[in-house]
N, C-alpha and C. Protein backbone atom coordinates (compact mmCIF):
# COMPACT_ATOMS: atom_id res chain seq x y z
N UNK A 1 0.82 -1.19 0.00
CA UNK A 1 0.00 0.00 0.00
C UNK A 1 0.86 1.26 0.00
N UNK A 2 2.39 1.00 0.50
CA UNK A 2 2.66 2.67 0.95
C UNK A 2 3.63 2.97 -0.40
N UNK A 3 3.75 1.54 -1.34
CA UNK A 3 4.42 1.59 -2.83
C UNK A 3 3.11 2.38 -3.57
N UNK A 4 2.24 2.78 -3.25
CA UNK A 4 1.01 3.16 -4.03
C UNK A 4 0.83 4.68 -3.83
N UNK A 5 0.91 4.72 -2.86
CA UNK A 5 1.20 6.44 -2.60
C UNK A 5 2.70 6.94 -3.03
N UNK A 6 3.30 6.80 -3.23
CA UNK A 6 4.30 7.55 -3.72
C UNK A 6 4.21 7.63 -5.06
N UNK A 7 3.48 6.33 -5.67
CA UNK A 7 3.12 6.40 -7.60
C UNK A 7 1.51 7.19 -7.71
N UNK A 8 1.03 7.53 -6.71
CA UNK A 8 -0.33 8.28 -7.06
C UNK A 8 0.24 10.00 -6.81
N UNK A 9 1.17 10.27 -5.94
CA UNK A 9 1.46 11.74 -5.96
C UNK A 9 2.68 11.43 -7.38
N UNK A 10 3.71 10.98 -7.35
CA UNK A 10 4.25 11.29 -8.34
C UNK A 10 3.36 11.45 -10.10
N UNK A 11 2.49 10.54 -9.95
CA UNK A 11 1.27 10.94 -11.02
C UNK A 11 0.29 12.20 -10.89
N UNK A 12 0.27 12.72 -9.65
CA UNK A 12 -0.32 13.66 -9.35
C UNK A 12 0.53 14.92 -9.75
N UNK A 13 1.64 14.57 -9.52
CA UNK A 13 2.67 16.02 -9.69
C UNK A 13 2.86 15.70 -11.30
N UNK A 14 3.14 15.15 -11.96
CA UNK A 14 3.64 14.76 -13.09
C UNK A 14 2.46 15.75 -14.06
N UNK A 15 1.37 15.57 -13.55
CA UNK A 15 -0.24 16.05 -14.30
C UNK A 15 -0.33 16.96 -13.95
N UNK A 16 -0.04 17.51 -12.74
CA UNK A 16 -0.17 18.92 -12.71
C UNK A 16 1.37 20.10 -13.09
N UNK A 17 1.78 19.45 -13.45
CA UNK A 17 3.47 19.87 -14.33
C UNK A 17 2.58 20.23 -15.81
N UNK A 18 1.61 18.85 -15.81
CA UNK A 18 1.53 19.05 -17.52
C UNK A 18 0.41 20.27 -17.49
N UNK A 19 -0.70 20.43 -16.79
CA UNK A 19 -1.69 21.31 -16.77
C UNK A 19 -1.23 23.00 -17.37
N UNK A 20 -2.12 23.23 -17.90
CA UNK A 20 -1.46 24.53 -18.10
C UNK A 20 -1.96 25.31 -16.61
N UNK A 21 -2.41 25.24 -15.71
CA UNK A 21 -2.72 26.01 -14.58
C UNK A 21 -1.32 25.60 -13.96
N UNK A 22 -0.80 24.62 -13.77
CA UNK A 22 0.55 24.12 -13.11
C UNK A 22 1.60 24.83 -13.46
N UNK A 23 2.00 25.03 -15.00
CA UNK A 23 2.68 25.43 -16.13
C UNK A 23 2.55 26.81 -15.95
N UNK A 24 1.58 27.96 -15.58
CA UNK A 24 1.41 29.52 -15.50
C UNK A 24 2.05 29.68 -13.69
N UNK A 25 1.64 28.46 -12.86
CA UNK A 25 1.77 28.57 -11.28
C UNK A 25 3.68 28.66 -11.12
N UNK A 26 4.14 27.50 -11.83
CA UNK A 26 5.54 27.24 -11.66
C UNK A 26 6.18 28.55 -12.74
N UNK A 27 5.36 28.95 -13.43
CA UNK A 27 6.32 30.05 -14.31
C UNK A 27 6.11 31.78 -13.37
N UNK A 28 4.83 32.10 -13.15
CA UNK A 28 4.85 32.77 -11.98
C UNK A 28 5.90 33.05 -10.80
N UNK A 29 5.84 31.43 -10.18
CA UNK A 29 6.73 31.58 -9.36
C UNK A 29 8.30 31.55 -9.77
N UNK A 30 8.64 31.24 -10.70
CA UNK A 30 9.88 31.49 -10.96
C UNK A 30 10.28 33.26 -11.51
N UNK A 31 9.23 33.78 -12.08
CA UNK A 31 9.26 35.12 -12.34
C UNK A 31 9.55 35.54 -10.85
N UNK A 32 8.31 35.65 -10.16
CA UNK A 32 8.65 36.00 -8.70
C UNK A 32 9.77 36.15 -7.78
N UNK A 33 10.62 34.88 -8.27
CA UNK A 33 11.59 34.50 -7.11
C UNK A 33 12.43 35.11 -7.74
N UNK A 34 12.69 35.14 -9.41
CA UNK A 34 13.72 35.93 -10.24
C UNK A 34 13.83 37.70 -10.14
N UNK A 35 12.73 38.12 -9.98
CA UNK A 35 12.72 39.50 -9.88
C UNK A 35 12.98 39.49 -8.08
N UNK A 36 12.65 38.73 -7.02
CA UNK A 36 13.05 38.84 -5.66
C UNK A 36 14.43 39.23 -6.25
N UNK A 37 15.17 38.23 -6.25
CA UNK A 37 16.65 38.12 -6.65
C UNK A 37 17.44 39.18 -7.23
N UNK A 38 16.92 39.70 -8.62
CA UNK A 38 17.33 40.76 -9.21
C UNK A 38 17.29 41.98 -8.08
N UNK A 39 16.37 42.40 -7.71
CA UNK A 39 16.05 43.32 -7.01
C UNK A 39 16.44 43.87 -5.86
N UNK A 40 16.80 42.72 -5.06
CA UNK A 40 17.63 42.44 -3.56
C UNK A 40 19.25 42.54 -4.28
N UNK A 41 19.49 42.21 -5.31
CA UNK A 41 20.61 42.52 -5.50
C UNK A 41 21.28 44.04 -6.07
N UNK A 42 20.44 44.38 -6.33
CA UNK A 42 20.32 45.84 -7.11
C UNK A 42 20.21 47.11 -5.77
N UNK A 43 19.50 46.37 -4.81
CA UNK A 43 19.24 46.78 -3.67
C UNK A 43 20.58 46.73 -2.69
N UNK A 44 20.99 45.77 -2.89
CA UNK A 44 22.30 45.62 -1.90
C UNK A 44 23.57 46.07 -2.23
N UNK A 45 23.93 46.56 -3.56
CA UNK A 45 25.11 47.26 -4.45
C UNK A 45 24.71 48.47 -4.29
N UNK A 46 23.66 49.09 -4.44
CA UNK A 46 23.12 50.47 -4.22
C UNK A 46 23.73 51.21 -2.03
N UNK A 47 23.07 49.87 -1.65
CA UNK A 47 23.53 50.07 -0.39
C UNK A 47 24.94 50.26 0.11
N UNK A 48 25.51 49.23 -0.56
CA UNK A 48 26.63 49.05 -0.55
C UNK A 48 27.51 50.76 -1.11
N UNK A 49 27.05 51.16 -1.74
CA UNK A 49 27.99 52.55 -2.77
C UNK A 49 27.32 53.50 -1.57
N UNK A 50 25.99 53.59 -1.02
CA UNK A 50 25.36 54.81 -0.35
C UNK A 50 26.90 54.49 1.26
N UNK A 51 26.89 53.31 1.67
CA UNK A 51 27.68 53.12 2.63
C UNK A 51 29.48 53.79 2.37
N UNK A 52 29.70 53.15 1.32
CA UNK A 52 31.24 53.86 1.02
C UNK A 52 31.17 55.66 0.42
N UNK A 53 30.34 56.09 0.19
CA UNK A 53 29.79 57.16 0.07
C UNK A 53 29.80 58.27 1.50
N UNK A 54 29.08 57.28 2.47
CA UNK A 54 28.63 57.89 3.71
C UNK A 54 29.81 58.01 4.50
N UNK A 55 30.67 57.15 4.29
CA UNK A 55 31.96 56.81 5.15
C UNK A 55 32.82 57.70 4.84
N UNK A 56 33.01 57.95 2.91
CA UNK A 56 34.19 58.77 2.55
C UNK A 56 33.50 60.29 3.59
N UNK A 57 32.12 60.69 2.99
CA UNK A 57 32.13 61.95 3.86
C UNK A 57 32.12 62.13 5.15
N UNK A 58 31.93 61.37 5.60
CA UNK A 58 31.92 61.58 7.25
C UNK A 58 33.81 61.86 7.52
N UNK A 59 34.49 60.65 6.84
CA UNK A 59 35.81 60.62 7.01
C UNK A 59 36.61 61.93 6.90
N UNK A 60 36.10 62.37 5.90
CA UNK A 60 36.75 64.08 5.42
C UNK A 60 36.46 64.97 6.75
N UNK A 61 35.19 65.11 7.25
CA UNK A 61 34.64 66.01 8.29
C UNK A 61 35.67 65.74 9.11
N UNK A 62 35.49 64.50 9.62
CA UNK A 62 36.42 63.74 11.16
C UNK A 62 37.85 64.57 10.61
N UNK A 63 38.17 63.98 9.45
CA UNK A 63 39.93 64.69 9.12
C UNK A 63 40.09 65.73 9.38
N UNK A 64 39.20 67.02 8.99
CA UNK A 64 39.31 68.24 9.23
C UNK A 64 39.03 68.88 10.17
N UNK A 65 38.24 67.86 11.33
CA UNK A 65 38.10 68.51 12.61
C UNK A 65 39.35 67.97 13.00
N UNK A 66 40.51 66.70 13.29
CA UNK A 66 41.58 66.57 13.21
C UNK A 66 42.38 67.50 13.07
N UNK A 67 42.44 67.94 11.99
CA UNK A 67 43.43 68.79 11.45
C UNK A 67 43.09 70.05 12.02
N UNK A 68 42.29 70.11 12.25
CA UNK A 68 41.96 71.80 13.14
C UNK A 68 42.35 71.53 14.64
N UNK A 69 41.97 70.72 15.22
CA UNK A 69 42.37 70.53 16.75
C UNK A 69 43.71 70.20 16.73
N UNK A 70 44.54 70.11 15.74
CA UNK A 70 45.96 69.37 15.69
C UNK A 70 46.43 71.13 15.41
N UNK A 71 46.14 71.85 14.48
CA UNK A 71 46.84 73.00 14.57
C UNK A 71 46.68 74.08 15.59
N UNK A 72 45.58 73.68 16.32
CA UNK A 72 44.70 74.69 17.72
C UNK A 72 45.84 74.48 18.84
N UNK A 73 46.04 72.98 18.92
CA UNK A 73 47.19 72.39 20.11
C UNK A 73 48.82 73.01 19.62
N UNK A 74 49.04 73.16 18.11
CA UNK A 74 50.33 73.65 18.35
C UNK A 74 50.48 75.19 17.91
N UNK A 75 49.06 75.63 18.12
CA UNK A 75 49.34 77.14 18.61
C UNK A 75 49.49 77.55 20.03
N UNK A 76 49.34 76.39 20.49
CA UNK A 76 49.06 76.63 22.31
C UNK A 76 50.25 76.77 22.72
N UNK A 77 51.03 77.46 23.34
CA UNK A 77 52.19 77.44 23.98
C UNK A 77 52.34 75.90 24.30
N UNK A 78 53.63 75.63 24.50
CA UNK A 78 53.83 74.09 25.03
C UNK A 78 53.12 73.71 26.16
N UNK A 79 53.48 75.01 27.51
CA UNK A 79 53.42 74.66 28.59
C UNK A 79 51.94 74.84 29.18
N UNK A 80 51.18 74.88 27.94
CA UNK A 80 49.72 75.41 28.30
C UNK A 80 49.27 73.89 27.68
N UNK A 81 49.74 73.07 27.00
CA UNK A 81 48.67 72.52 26.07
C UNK A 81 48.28 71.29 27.39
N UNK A 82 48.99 70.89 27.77
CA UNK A 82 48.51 69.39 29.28
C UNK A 82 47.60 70.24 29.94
N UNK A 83 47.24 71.57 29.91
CA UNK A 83 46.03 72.31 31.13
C UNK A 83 44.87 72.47 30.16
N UNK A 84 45.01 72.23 28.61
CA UNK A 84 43.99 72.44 28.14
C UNK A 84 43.58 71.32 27.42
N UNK A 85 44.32 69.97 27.89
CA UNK A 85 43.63 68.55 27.04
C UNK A 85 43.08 67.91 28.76
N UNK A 86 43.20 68.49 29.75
CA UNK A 86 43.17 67.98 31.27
C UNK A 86 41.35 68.79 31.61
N UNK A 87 41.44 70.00 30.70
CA UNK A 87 40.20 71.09 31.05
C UNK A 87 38.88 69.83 29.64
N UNK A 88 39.79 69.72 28.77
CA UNK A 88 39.02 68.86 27.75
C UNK A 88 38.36 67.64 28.11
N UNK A 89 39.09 66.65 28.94
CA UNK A 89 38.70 65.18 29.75
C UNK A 89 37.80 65.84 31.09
N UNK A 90 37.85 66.88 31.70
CA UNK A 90 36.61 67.21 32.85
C UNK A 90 35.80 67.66 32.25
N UNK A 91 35.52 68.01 30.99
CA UNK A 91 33.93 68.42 30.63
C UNK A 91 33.47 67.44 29.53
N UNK A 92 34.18 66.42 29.64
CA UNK A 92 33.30 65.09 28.96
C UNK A 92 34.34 64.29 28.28
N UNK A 93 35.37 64.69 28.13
CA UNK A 93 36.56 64.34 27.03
C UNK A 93 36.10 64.20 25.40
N UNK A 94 36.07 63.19 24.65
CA UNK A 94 35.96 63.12 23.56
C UNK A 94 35.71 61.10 22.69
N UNK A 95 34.76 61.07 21.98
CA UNK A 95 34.84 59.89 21.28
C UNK A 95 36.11 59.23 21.18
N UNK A 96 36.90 60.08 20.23
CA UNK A 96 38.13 59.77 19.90
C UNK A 96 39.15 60.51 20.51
N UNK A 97 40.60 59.27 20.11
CA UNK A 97 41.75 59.63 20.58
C UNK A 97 42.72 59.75 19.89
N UNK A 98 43.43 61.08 19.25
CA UNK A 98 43.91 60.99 17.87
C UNK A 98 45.83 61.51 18.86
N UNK A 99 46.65 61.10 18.43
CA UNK A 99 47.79 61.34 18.88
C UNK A 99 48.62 61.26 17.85
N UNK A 100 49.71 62.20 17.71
CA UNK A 100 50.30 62.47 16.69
C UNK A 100 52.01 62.50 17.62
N UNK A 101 52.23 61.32 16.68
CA UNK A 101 54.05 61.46 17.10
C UNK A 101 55.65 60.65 16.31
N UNK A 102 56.22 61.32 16.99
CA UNK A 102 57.61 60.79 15.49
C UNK A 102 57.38 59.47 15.52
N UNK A 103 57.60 58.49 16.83
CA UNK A 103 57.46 57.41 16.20
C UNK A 103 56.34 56.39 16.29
N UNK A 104 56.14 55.25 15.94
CA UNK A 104 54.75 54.83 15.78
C UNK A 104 54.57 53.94 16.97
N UNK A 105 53.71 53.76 17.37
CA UNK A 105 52.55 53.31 18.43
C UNK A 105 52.39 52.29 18.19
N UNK A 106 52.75 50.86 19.09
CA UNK A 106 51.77 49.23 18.34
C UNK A 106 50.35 49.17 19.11
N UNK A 107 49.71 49.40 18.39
CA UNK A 107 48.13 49.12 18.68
C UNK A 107 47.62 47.83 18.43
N UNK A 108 46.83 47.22 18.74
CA UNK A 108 45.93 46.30 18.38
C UNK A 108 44.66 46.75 17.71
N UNK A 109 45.26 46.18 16.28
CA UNK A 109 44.32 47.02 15.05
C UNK A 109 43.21 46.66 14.58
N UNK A 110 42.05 47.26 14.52
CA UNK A 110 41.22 46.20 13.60
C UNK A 110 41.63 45.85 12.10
N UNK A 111 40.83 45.01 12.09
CA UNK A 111 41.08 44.12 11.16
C UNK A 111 41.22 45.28 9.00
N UNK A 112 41.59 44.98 8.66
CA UNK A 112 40.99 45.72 7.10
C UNK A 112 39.87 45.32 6.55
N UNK A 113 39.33 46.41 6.14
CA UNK A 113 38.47 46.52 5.00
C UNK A 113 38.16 47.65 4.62
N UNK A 114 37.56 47.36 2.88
CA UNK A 114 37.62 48.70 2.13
C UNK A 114 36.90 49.91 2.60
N UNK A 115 36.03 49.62 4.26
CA UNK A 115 35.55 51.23 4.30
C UNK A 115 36.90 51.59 5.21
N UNK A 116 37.65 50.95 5.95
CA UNK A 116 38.68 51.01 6.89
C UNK A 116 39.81 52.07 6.19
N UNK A 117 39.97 51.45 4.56
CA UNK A 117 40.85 52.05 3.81
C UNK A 117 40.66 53.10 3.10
N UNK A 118 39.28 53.51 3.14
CA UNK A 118 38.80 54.71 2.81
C UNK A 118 38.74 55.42 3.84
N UNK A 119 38.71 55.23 5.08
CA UNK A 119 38.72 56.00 6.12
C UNK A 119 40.20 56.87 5.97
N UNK A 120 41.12 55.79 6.21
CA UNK A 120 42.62 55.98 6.01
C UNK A 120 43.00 56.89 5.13
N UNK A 121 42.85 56.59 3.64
CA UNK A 121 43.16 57.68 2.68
C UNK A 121 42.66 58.85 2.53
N UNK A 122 41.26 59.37 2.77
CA UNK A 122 41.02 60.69 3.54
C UNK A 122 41.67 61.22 4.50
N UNK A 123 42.02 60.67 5.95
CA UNK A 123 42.82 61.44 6.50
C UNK A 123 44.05 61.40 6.68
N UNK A 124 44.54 60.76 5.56
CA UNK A 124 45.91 60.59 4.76
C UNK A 124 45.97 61.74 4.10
N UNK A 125 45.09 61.83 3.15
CA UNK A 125 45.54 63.31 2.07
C UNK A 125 45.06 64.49 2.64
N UNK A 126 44.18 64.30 3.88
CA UNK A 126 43.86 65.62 5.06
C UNK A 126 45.26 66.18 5.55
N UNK A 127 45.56 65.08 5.93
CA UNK A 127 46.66 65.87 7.09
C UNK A 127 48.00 66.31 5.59
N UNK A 128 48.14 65.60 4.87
CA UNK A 128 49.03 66.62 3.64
C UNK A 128 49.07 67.52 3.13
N UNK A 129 47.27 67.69 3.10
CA UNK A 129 46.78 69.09 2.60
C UNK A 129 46.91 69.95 3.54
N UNK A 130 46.37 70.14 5.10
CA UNK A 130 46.16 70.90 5.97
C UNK A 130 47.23 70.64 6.64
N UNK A 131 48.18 70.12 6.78
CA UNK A 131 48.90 70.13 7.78
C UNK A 131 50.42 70.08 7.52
N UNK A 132 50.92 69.23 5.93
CA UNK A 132 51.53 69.20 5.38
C UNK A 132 52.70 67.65 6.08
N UNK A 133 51.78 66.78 6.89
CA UNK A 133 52.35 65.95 7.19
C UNK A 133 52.48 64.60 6.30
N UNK A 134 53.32 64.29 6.12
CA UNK A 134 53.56 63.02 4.98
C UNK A 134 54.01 61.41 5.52
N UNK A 135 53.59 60.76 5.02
CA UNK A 135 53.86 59.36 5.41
C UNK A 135 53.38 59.00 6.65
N UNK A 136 52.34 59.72 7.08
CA UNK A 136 51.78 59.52 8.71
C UNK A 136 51.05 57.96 8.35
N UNK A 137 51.86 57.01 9.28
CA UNK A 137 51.12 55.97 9.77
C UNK A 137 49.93 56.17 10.67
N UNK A 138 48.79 55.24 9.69
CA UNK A 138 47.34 55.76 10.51
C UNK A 138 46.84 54.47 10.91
N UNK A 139 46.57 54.38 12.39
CA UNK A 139 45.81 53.25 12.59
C UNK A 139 44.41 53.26 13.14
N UNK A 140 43.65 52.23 13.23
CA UNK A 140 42.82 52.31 14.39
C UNK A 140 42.43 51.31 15.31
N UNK A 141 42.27 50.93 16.52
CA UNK A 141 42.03 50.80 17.60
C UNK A 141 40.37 50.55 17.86
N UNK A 142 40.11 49.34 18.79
CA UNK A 142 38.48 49.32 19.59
C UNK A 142 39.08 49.69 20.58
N UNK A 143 38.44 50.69 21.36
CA UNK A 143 38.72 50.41 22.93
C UNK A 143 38.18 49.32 23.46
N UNK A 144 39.13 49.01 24.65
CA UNK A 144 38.66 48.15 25.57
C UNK A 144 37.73 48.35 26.12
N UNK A 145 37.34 49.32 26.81
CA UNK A 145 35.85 49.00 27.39
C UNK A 145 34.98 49.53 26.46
N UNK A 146 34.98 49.34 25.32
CA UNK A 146 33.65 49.44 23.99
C UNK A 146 32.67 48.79 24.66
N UNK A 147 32.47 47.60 25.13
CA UNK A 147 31.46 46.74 25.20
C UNK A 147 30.88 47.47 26.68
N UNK A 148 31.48 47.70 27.55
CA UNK A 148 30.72 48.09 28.37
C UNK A 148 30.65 49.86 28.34
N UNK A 149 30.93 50.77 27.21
CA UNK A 149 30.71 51.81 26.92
C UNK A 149 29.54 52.18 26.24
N UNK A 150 28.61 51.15 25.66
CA UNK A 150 27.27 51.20 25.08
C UNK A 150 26.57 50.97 26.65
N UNK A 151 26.59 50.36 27.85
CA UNK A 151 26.36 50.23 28.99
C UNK A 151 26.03 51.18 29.93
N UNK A 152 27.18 51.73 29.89
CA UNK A 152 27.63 52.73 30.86
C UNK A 152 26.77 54.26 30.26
N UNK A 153 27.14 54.38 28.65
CA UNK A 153 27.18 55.75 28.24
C UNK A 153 28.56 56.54 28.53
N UNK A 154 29.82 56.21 28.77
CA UNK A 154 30.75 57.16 29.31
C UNK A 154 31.62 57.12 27.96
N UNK A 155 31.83 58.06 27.78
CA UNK A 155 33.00 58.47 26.37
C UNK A 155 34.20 57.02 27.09
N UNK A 156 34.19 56.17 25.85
CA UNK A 156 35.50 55.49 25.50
C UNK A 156 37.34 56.38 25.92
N UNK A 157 37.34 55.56 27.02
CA UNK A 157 38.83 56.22 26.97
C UNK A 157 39.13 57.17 28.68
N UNK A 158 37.69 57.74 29.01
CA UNK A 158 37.55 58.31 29.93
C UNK A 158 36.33 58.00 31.01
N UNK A 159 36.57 58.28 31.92
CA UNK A 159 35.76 57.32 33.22
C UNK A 159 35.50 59.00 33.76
């Protein structure tokens, strides 16, 4: 008996393959699933360019507020600038931590990728343009307490 059901649906499917109602249902759905497809993909390259888009400009802003707080600090007399990055950390400090020096820093870096490297080459050709610094090794860094800085709310870096 259970050799009989598997030859009555496979005759069942076989006939409704041949039907033309079967034949408009399976072509339907393959239109359907083909335009899903097209569409989500057209959708996700679009996203994809609005994202490296969003990153290059944001990156430029960040560079040039950089580059402005980098020339603000070496207008400061020397012996003034530790009373005015000390006045900066008591009224909230800052997201970021940008430090500029002859030699390079080993960080624990994230990892690459192409918005990482677009980040980089913006404030690569920032600081050449505005600042006239060349060959600056640029890295970046998670802070350590990231995970409990969405928690807390306290600027990364400062308690």
């Amino acid at each position: 008996m259970s050799a009989n059901v598997p030859e009555s649906q496979s005759s069942r499917i076989k006939r409704w393959s041949q039907s033309l109602t079967g034949q408009l249902l399976i072509i339907m759905a393959l239109g359907v699933a083909s335009a899903q497809f097209i569409s989500s993909t057209i959708w996700l390259r679009q996203l994809e360019s609005d994202t490296e888009e969003n990153v290059r400009e944001v990156s430029k802003h960040m560079a040039f507020r950089i580059a402005a707080t980098v020339s603000y600090f070496k207008s400061l007399p020397t012996n003034y600038r530790h009373i005015v990055i000390d006045q900066l950390q008591d009224m909230g400090g800052t997201r970021f931590f940008v430090t500029l020096n002859k030699e390079e820093i080993l960080i624990n870096q994230i990892p690459d990728s192409p918005l990482k490297d677009i980040v980089k080459n913006e404030v690569q050709s920032t600081l050449i343009k505005q600042l006239g610094i060349q060959n600056a090794q640029i890295a970046f860094s998670v802070c350590k307490r990231f995970a409990r800085y969405q928690q807390s709310h306290s600027p990364c870096g400062f308690t």
